[in-house]
Protein backbone atom coordinates (compact mmCIF):
# COMPACT_ATOMS: atom_id res chain seq x y z
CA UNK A 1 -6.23 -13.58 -20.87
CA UNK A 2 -4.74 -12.34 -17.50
CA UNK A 3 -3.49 -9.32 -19.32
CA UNK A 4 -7.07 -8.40 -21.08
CA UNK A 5 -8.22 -8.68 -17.64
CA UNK A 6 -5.97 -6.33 -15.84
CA UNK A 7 -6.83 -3.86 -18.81
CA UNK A 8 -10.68 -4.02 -18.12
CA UNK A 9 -9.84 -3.68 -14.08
CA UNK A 10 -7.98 -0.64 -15.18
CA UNK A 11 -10.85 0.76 -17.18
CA UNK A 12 -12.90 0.04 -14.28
CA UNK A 13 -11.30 1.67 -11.77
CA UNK A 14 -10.55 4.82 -13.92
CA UNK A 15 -14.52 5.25 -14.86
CA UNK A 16 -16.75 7.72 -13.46
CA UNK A 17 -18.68 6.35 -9.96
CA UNK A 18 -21.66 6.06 -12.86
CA UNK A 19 -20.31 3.30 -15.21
CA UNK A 20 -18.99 1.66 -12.15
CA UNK A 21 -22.45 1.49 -10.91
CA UNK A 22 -23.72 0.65 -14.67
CA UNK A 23 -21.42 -2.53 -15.23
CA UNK A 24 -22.80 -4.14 -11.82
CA UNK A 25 -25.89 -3.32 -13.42
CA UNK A 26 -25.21 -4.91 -16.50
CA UNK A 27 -23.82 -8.00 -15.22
CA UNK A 28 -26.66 -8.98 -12.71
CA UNK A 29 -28.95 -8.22 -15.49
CA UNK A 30 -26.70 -10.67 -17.18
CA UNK A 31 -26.92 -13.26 -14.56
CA UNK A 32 -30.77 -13.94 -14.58
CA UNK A 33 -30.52 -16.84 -11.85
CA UNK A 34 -28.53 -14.36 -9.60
CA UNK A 35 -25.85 -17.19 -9.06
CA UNK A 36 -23.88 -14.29 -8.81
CA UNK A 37 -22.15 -15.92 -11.90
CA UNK A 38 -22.78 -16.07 -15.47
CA UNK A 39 -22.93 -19.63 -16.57
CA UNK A 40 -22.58 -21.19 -20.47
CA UNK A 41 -26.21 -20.92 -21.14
CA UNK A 42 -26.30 -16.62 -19.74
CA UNK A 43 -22.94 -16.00 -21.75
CA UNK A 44 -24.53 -17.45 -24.63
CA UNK A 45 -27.73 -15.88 -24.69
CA UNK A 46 -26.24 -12.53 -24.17
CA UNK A 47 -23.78 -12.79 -27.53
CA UNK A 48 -26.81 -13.87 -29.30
CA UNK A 49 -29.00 -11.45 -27.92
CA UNK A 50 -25.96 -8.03 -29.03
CA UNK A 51 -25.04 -9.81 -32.36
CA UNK A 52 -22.05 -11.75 -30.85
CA UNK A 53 -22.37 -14.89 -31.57
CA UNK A 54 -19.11 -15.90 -33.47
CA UNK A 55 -17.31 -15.25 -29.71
CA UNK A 56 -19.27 -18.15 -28.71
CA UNK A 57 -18.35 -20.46 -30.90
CA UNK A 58 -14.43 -20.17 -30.57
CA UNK A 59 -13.95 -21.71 -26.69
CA UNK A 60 -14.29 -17.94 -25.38
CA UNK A 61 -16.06 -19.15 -22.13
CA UNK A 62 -13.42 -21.59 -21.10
CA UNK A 63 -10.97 -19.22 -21.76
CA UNK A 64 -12.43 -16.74 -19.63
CA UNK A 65 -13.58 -19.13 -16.60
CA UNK A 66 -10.14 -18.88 -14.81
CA UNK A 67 -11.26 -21.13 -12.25
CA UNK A 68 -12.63 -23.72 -14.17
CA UNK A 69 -15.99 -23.38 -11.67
CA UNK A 70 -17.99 -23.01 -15.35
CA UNK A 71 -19.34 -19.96 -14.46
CA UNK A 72 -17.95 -16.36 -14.89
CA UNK A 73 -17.34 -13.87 -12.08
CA UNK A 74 -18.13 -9.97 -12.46
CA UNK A 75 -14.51 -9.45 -13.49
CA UNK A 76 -14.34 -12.41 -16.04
CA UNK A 77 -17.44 -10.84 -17.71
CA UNK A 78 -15.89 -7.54 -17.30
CA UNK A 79 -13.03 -8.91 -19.39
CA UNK A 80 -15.89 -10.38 -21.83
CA UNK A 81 -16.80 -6.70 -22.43
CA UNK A 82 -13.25 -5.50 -22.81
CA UNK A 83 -12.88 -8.44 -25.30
CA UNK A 84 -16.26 -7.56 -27.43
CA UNK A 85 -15.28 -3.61 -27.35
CA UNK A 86 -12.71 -4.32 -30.02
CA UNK A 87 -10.02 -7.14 -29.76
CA UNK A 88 -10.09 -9.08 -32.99
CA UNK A 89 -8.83 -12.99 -34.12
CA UNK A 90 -6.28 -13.63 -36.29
CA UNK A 91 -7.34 -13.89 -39.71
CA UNK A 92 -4.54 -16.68 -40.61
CA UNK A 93 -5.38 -19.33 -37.90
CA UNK A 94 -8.71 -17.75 -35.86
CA UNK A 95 -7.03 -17.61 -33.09
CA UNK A 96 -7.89 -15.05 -30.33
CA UNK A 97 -5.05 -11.98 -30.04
CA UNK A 98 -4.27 -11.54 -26.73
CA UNK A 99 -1.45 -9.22 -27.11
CA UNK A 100 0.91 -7.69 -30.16
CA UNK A 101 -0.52 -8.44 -33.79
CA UNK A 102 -0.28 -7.19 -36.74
CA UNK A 103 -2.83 -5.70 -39.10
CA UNK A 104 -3.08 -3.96 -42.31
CA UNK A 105 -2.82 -0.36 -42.70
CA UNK A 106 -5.18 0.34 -45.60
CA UNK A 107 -7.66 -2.30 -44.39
CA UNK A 108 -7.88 -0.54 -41.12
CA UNK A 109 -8.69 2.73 -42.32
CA UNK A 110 -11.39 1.25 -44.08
CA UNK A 111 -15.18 0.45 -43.04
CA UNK A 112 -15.43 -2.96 -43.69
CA UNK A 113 -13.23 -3.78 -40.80
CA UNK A 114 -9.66 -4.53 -40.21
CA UNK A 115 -7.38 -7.68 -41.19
CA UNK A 116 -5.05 -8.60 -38.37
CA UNK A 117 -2.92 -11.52 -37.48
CA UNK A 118 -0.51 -13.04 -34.70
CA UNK A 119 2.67 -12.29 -35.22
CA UNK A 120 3.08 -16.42 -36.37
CA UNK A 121 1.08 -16.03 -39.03
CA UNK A 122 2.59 -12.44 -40.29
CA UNK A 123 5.96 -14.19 -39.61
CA UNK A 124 5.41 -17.48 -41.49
CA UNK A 125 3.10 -15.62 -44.15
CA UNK A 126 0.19 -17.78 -43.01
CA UNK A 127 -2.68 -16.11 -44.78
CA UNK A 128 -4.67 -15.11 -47.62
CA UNK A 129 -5.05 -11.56 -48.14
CA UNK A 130 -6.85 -10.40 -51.76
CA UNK A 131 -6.65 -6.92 -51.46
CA UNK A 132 -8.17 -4.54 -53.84
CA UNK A 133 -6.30 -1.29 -52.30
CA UNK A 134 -2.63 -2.19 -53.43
CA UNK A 135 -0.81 -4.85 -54.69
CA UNK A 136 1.53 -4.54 -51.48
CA UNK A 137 -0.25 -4.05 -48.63
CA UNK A 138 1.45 -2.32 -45.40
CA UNK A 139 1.21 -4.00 -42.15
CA UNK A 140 2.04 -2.64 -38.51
CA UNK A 141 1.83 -4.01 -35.23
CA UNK A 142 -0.85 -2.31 -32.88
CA UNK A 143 1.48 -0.42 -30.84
CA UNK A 144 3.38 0.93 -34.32
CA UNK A 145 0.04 1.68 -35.68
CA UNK A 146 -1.28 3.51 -32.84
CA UNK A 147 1.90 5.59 -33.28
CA UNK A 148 1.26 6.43 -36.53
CA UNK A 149 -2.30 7.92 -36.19
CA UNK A 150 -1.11 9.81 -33.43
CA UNK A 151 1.40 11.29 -35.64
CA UNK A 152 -0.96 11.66 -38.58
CA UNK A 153 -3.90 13.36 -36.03
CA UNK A 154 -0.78 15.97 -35.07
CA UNK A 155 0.44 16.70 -38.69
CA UNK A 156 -3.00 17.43 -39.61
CA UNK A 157 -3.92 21.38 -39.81
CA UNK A 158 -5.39 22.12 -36.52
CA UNK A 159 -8.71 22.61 -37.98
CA UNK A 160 -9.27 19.48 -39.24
CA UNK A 161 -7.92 17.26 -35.88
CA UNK A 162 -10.77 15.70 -34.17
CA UNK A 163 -11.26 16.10 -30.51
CA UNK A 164 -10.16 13.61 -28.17
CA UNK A 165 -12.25 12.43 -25.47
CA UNK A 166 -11.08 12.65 -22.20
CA UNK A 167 -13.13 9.65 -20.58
CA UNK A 168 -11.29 6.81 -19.46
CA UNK A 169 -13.69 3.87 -20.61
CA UNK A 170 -14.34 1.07 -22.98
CA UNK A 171 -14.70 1.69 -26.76
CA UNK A 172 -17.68 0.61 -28.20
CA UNK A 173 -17.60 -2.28 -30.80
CA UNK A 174 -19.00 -2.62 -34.11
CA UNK A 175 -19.43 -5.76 -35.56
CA UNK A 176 -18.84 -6.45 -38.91
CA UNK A 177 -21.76 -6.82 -41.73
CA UNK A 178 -21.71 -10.69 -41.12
CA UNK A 179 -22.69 -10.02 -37.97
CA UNK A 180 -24.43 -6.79 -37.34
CA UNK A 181 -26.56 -6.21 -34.70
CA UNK A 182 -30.20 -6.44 -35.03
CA UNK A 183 -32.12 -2.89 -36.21
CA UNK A 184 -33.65 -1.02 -32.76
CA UNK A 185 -36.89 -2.44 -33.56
CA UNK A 186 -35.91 -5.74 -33.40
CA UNK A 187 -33.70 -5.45 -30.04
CA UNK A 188 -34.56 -7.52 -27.18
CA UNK A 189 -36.28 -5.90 -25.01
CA UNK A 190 -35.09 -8.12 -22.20
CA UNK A 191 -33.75 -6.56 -18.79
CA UNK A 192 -30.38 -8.09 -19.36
CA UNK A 193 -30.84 -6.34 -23.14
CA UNK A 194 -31.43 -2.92 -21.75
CA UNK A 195 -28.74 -2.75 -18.95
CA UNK A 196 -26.22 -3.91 -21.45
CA UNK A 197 -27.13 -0.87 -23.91
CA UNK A 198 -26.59 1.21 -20.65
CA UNK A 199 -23.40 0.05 -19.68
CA UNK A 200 -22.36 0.48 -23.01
CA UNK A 201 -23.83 3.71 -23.95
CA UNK A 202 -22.21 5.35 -20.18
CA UNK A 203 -18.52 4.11 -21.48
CA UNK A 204 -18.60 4.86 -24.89
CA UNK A 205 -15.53 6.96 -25.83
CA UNK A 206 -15.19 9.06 -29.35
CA UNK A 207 -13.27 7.68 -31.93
CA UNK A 208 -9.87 9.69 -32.37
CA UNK A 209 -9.45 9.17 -35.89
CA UNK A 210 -10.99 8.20 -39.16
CA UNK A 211 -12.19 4.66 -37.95
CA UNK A 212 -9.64 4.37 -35.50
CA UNK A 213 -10.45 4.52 -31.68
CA UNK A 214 -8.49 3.52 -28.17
CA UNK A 215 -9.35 -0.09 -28.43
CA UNK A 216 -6.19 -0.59 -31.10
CA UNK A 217 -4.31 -0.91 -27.12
């Protein structure tokens, strides 16, 4: 977890003076008491509230309470929103991925989401993977993967590459269909609710490929 959190300092301290000023924002919206931390009963209010609610249920709070004080500074929520922006479990044992994992090429590309696993699993074939695109699926590990969209994005003719942001922020995660975020008209309309969406909206960064963005790092 340190090294999620030294990537969301990074991100931080690379951002515009704006989303800076947004993610202070965001988390004292997020801290209703103004404990100037987030406690069990914030965190989990807030993943309800933005459709997160399977990172409650899988010990994400301890994980991110460093200090064991049960409550979350700005930078362990900061590392929450690094976390919700795009890192995914393991689909063999549902285990958080921290750092290198594997995932499925074909899968990736794809809307429905991607299937990745620790490199345990994808060692020790630990999984279940029906898949309808091929009968032998390709799998690369994150940094390979990366690689080889950069190299497909540069092969393609010029025309046809799409343009690369040059904001240094926090992608913006889409959940799957299970679960989606509620429609706009159904959105909390809550303080904590509406900083969030600002936060999120003022470090958005395009996608750089088809369905592939900078949260693959």
């Amino acid at each position: 977890m340190d090294y999620l959190r030294e990537i969301a300092e990074a991100h931080y301290y690379a951002g515009s003076k704006k989303s800076q000023k947004l993610a202070h924002e965001s988390f004292d919206a997020m801290d209703e008491d103004g404990s100037e931390e987030v406690d069990i009963s914030e965190f989990k209010e807030f993943l309800r509230e933005e459709g997160y609610e399977q990172y409650a249920k899988k010990g994400l709070f301890k994980r991110l309470d460093r200090d064991g004080n049960k409550g979350l500074d700005f930078w362990e929520v900061m590392t929450l929103y690094y976390i919700i922006s795009g890192r995914p479990f393991c689909a063999g044992c549902d285990k958080f991925l921290t750092s290198v994992y594997f995932a499925c090429v074909e899968c990736f590309d794809r809307s429905s989401g991607p299937f990745c696993m620790c490199t345990g699993c994808y060692r020790d074939q630990g999984y279940d993977h029906s898949h309808r695109h091929t009968q032998n699926p390709r799998f690369l590990d994150n940094y390979s993967l990366l690689e080889a969209h950069r190299l497909s994005a540069v092969n393609q003719p010029r025309g046809h590459q799409v343009e690369r942001s040059s904001s240094n922020a926090m992608v913006t995660y889409s959940p799957s269909s299970s679960s989606s975020r509620s429609s706009s008209s159904s959105r909390s309309s809550s303080s904590r609710a509406i900083a969030y969406k600002a936060f999120e909206m003022g470090v958005t960064v395009a996608s750089v490929g088809s369905g592939f963005g900078c949260s693959i790092m």
